[in-house]
C-alpha atoms as a PDB file:
ATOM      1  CA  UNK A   1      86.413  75.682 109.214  1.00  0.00           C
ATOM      2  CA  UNK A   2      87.863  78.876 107.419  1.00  0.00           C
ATOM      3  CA  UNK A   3      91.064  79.850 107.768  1.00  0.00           C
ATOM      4  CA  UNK A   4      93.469  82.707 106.381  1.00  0.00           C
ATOM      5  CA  UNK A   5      96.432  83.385 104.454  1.00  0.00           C
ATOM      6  CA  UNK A   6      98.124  86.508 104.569  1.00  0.00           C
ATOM      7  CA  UNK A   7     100.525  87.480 101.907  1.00  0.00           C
ATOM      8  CA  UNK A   8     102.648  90.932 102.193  1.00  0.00           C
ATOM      9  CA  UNK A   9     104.383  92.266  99.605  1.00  0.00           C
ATOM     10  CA  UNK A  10     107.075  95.083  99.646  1.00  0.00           C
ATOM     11  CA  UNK A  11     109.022  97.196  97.115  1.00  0.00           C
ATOM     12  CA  UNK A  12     111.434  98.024  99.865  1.00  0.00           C
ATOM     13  CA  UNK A  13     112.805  95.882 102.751  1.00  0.00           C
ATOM     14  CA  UNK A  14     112.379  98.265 105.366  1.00  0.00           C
ATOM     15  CA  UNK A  15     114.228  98.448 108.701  1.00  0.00           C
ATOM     16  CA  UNK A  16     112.153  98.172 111.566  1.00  0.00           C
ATOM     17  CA  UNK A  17     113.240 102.262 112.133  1.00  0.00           C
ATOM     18  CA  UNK A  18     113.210 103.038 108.510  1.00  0.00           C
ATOM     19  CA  UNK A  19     110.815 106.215 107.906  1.00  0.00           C
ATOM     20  CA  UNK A  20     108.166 106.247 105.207  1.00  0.00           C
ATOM     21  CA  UNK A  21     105.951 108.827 104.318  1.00  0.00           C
ATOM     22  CA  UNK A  22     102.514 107.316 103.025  1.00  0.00           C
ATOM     23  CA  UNK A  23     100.877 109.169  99.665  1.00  0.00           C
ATOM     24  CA  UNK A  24      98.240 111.559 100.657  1.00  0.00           C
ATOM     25  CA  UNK A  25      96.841 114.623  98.335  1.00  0.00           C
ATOM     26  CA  UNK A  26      96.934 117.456 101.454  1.00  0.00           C
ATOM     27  CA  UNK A  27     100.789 116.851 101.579  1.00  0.00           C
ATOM     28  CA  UNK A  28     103.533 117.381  98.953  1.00  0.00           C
ATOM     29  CA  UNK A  29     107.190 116.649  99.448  1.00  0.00           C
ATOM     30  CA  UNK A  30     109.468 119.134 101.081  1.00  0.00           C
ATOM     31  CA  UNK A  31     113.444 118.642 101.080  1.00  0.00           C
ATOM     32  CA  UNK A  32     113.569 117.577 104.484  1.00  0.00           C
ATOM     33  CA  UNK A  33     111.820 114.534 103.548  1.00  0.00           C
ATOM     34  CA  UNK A  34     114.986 113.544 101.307  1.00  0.00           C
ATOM     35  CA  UNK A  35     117.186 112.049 104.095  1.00  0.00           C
ATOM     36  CA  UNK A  36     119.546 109.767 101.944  1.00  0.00           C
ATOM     37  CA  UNK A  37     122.956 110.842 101.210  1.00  0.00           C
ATOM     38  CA  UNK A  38     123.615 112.823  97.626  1.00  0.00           C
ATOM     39  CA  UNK A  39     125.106 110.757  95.086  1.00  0.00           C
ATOM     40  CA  UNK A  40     127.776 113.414  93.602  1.00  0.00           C
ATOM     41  CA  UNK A  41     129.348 111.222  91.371  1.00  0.00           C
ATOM     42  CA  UNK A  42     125.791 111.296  88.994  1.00  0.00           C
ATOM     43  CA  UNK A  43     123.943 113.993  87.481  1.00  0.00           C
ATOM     44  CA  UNK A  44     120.843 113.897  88.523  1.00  0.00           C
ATOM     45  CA  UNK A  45     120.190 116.607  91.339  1.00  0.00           C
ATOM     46  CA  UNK A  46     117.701 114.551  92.709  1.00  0.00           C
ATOM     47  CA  UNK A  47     116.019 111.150  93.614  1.00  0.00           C
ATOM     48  CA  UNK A  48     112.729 110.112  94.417  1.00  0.00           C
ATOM     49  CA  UNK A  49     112.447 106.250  96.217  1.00  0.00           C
ATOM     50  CA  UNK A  50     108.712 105.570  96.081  1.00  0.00           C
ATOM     51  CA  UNK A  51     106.575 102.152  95.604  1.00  0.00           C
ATOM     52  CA  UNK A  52     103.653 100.423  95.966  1.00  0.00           C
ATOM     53  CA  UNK A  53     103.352  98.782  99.179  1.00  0.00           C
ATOM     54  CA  UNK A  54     100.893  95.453  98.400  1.00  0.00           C
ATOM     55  CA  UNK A  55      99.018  92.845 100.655  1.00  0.00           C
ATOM     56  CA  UNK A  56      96.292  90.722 101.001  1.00  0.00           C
ATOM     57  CA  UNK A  57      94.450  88.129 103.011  1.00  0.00           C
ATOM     58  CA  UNK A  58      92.773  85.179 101.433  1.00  0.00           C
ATOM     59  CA  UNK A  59      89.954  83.356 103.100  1.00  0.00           C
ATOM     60  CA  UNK A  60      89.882  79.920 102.470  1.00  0.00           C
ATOM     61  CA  UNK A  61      87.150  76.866 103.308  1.00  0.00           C
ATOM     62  CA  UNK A  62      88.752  73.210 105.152  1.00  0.00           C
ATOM     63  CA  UNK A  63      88.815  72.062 101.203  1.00  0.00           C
ATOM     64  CA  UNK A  64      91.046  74.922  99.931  1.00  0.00           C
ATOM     65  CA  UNK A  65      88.226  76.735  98.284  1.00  0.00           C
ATOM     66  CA  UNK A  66      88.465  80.248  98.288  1.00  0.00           C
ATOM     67  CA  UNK A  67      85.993  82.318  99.643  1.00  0.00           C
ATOM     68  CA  UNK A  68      86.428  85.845 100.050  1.00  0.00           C
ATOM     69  CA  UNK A  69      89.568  87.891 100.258  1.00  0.00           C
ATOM     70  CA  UNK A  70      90.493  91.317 101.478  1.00  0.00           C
ATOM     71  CA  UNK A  71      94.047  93.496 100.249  1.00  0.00           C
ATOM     72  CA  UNK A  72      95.576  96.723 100.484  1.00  0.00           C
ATOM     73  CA  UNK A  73      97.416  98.763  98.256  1.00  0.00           C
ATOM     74  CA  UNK A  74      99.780 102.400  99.215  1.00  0.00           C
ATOM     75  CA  UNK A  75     101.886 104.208  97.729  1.00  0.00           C
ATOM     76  CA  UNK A  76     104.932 105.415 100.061  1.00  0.00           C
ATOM     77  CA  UNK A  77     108.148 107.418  99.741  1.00  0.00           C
ATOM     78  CA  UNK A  78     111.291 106.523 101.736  1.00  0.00           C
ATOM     79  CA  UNK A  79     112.865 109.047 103.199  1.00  0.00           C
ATOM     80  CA  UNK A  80     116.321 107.272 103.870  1.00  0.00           C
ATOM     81  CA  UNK A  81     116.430 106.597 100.043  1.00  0.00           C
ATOM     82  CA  UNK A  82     115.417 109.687  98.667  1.00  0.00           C
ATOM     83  CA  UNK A  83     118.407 112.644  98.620  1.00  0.00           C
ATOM     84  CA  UNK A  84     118.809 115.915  96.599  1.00  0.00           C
ATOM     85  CA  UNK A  85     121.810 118.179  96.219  1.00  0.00           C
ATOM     86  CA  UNK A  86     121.272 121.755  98.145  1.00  0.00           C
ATOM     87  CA  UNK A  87     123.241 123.418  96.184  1.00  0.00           C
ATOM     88  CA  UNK A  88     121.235 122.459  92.913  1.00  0.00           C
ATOM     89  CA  UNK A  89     117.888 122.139  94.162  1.00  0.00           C
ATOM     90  CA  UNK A  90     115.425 124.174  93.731  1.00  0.00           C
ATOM     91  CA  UNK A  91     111.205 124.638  93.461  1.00  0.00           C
ATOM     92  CA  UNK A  92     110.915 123.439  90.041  1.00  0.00           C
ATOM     93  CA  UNK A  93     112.631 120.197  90.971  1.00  0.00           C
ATOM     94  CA  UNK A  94     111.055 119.767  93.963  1.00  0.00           C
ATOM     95  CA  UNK A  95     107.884 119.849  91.949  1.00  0.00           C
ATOM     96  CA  UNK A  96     109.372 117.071  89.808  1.00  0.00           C
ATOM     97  CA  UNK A  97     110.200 115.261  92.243  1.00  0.00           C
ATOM     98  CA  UNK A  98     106.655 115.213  93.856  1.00  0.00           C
ATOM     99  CA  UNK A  99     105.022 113.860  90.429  1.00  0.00           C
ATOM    100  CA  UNK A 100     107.432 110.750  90.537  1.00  0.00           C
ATOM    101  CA  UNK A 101     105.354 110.315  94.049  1.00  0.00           C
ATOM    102  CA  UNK A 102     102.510 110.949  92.575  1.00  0.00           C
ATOM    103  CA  UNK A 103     103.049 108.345  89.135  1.00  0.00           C
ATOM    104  CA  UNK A 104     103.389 106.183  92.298  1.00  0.00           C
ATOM    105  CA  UNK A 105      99.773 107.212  93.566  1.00  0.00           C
ATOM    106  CA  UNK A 106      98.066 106.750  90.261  1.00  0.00           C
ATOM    107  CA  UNK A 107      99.412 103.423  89.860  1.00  0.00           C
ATOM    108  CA  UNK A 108      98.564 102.367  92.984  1.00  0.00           C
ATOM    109  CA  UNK A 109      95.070 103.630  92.278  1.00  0.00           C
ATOM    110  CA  UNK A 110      95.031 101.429  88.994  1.00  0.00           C
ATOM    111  CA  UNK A 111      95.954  98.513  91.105  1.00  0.00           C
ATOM    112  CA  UNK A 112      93.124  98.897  93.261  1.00  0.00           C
ATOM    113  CA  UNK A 113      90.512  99.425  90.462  1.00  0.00           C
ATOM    114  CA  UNK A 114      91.699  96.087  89.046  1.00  0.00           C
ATOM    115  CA  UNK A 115      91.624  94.540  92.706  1.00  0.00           C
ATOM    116  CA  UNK A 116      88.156  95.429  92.273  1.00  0.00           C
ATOM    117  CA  UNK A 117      87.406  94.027  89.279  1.00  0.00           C
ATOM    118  CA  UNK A 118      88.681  90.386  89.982  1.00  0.00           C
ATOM    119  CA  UNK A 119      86.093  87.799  90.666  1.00  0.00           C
ATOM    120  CA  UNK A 120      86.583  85.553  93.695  1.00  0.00           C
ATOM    121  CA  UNK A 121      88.228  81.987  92.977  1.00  0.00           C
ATOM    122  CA  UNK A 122      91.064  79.560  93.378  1.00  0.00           C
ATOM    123  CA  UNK A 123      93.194  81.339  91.418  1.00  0.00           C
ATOM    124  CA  UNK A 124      92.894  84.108  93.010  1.00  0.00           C
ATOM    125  CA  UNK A 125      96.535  84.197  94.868  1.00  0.00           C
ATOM    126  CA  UNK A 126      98.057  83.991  91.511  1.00  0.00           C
ATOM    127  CA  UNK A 127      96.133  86.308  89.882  1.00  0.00           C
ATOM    128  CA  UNK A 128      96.498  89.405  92.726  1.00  0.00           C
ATOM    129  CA  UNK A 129     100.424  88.675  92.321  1.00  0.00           C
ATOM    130  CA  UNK A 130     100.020  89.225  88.522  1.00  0.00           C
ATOM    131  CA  UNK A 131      98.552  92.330  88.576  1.00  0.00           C
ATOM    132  CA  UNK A 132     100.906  93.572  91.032  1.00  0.00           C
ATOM    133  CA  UNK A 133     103.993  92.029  88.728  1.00  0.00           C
ATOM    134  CA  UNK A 134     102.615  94.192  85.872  1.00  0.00           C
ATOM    135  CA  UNK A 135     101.398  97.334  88.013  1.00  0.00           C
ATOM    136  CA  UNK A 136     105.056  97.352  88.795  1.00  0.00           C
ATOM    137  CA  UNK A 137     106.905  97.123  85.284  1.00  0.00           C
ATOM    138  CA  UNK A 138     103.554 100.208  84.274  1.00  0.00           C
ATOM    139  CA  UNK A 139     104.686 102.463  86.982  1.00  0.00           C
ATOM    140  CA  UNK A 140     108.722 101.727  85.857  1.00  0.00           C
ATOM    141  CA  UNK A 141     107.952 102.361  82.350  1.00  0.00           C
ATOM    142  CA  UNK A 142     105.871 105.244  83.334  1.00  0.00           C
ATOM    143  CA  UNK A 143     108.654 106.778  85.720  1.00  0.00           C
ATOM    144  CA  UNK A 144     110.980 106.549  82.961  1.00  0.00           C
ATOM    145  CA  UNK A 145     109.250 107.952  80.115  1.00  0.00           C
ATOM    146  CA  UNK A 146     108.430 110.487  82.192  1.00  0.00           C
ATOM    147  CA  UNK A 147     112.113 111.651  83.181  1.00  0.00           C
ATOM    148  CA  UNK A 148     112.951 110.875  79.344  1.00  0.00           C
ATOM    149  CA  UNK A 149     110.059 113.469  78.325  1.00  0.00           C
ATOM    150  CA  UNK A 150     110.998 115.898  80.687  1.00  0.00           C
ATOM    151  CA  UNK A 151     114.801 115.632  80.057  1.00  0.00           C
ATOM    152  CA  UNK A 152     114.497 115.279  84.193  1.00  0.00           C
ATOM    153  CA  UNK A 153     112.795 118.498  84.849  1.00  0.00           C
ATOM    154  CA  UNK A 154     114.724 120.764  82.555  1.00  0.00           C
ATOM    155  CA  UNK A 155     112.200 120.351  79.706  1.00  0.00           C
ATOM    156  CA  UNK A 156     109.442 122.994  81.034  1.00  0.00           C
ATOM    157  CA  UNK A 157     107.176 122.566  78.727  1.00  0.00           C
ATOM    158  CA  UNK A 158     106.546 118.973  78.945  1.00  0.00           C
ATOM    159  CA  UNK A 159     107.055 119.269  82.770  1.00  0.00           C
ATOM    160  CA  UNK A 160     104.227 121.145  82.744  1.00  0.00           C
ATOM    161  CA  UNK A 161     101.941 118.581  79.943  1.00  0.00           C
ATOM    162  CA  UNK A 162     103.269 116.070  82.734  1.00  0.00           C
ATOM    163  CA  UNK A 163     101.993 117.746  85.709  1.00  0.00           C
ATOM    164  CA  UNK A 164      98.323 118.512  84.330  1.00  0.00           C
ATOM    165  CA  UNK A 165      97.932 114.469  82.424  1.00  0.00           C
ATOM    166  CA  UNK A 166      98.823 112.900  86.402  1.00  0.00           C
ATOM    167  CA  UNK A 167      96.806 115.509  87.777  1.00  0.00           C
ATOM    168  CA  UNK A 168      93.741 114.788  84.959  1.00  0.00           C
ATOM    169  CA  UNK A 169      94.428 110.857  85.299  1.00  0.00           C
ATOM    170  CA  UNK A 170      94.238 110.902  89.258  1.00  0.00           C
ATOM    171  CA  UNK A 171      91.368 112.791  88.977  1.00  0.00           C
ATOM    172  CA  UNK A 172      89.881 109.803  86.659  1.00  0.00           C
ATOM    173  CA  UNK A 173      90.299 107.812  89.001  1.00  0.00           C
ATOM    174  CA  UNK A 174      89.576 109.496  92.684  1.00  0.00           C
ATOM    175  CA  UNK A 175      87.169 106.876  93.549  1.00  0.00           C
ATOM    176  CA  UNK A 176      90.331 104.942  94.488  1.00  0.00           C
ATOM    177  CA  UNK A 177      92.510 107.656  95.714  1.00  0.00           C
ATOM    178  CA  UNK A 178      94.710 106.666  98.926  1.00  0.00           C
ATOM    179  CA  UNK A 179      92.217 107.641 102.429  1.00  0.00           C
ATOM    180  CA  UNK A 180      93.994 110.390 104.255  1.00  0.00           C
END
């Protein structure tokens, strides 16, 4: 006898009602996507909630033996957590903005390419939850450089170096680009 073990995890707890908007390279952000309420005591004019939404099934034999497994891997943006200032906002930012969701995307694609490269065994549980640990702490160190870099969007020059290295390294790695 098989049987199956299904593991989810979330970088959000969502609401059963909560919104989220699910990476895809035909749509880019638009303010009415940012539902959350402004935070006007902070300076930022702008806030992007996006993760990597993570789970997998694990096929195992009577004996505990593992046998074959099966996961999936998105990147989303939440709506209710996400909020700009109208008075502030503007293109440019909303352009910033969008590359935070789409750090999210290439990470996610990472994670799948090294999904891909594990081998099937008993250690398999521990090892998907691994690479999703350290996908995680990438994409935060990743999201912060990048706001560091681009003094959060006001630096146009190395908004723009930004914009075309994501663009380049999804590119790299389209063969695991999120299905639309």
């Amino acid at each position: 006898m098989i049987r199956t073990l299904l593991i989810i995890c979330c970088f959000f707890t969502l609401q059963q009602d909560e919104s989220v908007i699910s990476w895809h390279a035909s749509y880019k952000l638009v303010w009415d996507d940012f539902k959350g309420k402004p935070n006007n005591n902070i300076e930022p004019v702008a806030t992007t909630a996006s993760g990597i939404t993570f789970g997998f099934s694990v096929t195992k034999t009577e004996d505990d033996q593992v046998v074959s497994f099966t996961s999936e891997v998105f990147a989303h943006f939440y709506p209710e957590h996400s909020w700009y200032k109208p008075e502030l906002a503007n293109n440019h930012i909303l352009g910033h903005e969008q590359l935070h969701f789409d750090i999210t995307e290439l990470h996610v694609r990472k994670f799948r390419q090294r999904i891909k490269q594990l081998e099937v065994s008993n250690t398999l549980e521990k090892d998907l939850n691994k690479i999703h640990l350290t996908i995680n702490k990438e994409l935060a160190q990743m999201q912060d450089n990048y706001d560091d870099e681009t003094d959060y969007s006001r630096n146009f020059e190395s908004q723009a170096k930004w914009q075309t290295n994501i663009t380049d390294a999804l590119d790299k790695l389209s063969v695991y680009k999120s299905i639309e």
